[in-house]
Protein backbone atom coordinates (compact mmCIF):
# COMPACT_ATOMS: atom_id res chain seq x y z
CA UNK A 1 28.90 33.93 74.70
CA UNK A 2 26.14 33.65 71.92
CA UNK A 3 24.62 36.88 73.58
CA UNK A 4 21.09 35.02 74.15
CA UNK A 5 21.35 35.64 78.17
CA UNK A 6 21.71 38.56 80.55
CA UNK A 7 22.96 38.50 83.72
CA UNK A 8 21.99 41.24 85.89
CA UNK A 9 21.93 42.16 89.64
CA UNK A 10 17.96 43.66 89.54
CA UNK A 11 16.91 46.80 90.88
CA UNK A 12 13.74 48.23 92.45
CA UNK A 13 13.13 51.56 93.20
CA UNK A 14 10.02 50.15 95.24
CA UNK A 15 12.00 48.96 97.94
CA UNK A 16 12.57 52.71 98.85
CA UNK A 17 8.71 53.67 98.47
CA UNK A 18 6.41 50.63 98.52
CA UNK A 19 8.01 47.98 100.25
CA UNK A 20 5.71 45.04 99.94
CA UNK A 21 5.57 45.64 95.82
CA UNK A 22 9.44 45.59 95.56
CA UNK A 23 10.25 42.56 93.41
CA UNK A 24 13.39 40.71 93.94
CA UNK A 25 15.17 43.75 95.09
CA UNK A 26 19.25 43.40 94.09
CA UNK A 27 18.48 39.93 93.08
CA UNK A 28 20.77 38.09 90.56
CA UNK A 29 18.55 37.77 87.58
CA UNK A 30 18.87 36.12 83.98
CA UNK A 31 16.86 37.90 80.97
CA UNK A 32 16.06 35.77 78.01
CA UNK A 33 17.43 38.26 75.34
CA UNK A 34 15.20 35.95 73.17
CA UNK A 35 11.56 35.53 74.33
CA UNK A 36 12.14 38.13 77.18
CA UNK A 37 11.76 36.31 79.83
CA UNK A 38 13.75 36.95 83.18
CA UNK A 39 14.24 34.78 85.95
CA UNK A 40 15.62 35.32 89.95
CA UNK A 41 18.39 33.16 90.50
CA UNK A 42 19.17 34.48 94.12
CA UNK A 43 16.13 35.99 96.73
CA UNK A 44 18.23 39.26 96.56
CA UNK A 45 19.20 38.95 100.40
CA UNK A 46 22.91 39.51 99.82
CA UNK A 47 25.08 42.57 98.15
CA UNK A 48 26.16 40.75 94.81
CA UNK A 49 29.36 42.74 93.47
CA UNK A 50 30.84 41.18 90.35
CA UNK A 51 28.86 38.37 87.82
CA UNK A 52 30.57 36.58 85.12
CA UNK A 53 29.31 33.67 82.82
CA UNK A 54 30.95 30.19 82.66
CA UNK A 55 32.43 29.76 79.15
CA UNK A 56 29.52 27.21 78.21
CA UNK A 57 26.88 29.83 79.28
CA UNK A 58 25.69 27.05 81.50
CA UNK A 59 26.08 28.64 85.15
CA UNK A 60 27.50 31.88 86.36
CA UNK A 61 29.63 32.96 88.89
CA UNK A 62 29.28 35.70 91.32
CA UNK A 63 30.97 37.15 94.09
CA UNK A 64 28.56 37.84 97.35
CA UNK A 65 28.39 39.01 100.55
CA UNK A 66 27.99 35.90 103.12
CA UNK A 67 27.80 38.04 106.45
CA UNK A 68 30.74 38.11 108.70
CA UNK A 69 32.12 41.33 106.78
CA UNK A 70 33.21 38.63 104.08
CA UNK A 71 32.73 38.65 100.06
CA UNK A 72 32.95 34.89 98.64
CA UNK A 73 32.66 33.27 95.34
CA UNK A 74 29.47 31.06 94.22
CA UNK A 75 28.34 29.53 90.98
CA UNK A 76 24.71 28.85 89.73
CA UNK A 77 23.22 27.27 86.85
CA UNK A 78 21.28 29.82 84.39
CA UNK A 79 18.42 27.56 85.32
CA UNK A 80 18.18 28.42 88.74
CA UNK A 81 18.71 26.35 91.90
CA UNK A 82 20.78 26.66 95.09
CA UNK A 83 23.66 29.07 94.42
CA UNK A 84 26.98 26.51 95.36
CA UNK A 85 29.53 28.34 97.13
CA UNK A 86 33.63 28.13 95.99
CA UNK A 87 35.48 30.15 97.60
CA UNK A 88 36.02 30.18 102.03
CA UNK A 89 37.88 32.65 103.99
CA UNK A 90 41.69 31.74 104.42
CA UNK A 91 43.05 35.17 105.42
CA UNK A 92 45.20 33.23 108.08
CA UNK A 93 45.78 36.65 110.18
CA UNK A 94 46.79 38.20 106.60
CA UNK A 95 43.26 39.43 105.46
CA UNK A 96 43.53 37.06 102.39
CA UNK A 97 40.21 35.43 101.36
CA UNK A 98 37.86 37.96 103.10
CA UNK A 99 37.02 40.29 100.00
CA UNK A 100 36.88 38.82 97.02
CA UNK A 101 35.38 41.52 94.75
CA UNK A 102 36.02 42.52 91.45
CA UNK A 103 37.17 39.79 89.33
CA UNK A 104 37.43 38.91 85.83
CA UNK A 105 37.39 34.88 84.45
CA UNK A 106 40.31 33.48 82.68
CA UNK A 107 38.67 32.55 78.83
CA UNK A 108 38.73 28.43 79.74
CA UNK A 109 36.90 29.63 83.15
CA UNK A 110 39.58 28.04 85.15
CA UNK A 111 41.06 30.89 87.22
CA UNK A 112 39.60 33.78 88.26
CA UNK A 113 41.97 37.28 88.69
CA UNK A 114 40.30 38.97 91.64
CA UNK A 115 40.94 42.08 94.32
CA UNK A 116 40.99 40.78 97.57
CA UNK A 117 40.61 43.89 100.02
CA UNK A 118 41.92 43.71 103.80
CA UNK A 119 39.83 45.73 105.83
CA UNK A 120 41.65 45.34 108.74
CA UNK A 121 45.11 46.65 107.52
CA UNK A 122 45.34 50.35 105.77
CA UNK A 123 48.68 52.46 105.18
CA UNK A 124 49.06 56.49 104.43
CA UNK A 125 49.62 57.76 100.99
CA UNK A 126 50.87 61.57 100.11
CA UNK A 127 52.26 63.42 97.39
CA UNK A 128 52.05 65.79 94.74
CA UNK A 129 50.49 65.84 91.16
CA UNK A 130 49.58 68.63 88.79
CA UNK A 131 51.53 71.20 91.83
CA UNK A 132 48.58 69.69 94.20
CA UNK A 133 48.59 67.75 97.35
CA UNK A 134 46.82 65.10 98.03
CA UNK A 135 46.81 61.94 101.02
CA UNK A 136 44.70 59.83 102.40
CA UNK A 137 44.58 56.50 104.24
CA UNK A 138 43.54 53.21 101.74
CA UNK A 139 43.52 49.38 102.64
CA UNK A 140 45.90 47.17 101.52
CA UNK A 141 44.93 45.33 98.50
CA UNK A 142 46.29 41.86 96.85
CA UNK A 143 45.66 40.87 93.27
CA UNK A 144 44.71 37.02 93.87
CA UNK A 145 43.82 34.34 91.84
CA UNK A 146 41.42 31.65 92.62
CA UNK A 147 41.48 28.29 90.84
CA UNK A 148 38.19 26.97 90.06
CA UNK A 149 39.54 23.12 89.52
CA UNK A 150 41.33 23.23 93.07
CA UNK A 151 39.98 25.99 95.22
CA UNK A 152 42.84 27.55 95.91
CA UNK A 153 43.81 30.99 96.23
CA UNK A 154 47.13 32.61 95.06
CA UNK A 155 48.62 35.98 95.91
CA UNK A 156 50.15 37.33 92.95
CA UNK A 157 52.61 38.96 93.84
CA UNK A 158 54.64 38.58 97.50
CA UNK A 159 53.89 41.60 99.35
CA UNK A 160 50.65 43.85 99.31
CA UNK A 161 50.65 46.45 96.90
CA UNK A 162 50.86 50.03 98.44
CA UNK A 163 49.00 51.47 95.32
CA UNK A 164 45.14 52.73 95.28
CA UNK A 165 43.85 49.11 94.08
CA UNK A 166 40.61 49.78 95.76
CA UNK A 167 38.10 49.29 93.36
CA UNK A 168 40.26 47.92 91.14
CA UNK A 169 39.42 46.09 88.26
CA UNK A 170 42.27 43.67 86.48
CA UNK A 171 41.18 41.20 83.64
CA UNK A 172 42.94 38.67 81.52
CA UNK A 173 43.40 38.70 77.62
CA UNK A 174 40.61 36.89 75.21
């Protein structure tokens, strides 16, 4: 919020070409804006996708891959330590829970507004635009929210949304 951290997911090119000098390779990492100095807060074993601060600048939260095909939510102190995970798999047969990608943070960092992606369940889109046709198969998408105080997840609206959502980004007013 005061603009003195960073939070970045670091890249090295090395992993490509030198292996054993990569450093931290898609690691979650914290720059100092001030002195410069950067810090690893995760080994840089899982895909992170989306990184937001806590209001108080005093952990952030990520969304990562935990294996299982599944995307959860953790939080970590700027400081470093074990990453604490939020967020479990509910999808109940309904593919909710699985994905949870792109998100934004609500500006008390209670709720987070998310994509949740079902990978099992797709439908067929077609149509014209611009007198050109275009289709295609995309998964079905919900736009969740997940409650930091309770843990629990909330489909915003009833049904799935037939729309191109993938990739998706929806944030909340400051």
């Amino acid at each position: 919020n005061d603009g003195r951290y960073l939070s970045y997911i670091n890249f090295d090119f090395r992993t490509y070409f030198e292996e054993l000098e990569a450093d931290h390779d898609q690691a979650l990492t914290i720059l100092d804006t001030i002195t410069g100095e950067k810090w690893f807060l995760t080994d840089g074993s899982q895909y992170i996708r989306s990184i937001h601060f806590t209001p108080d600048d005093s952990a952030v939260i990520f969304s990562m891959d935990v294996g299982d095909d599944q995307s959860q939510f953790f939080r970590v102190s700027i400081t470093g330590g074990e990453p604490e995970q939020l967020s479990n798999s509910i999808s109940g047969g309904e593919g909710i829970g699985d994905h949870r990608w792109f998100f934004d943070m609500t500006p008390d960092g209670e709720w987070l507004l998310y994509t949740d992606i079902n990978f099992d369940k797709t439908f067929e889109y077609s149509g014209f635009t611009s007198g050109r046709f275009y289709s295609g198969t995309q998964y079905v998408t919900h736009l969740c929210a997940f409650s930091l105080a309770t843990g629990e997840t909330y489909k915003l609206f009833p049904e799935p949304q037939e729309t191109n959502m993938f990739g998706q980004r929806a944030s909340f007013s400051k």
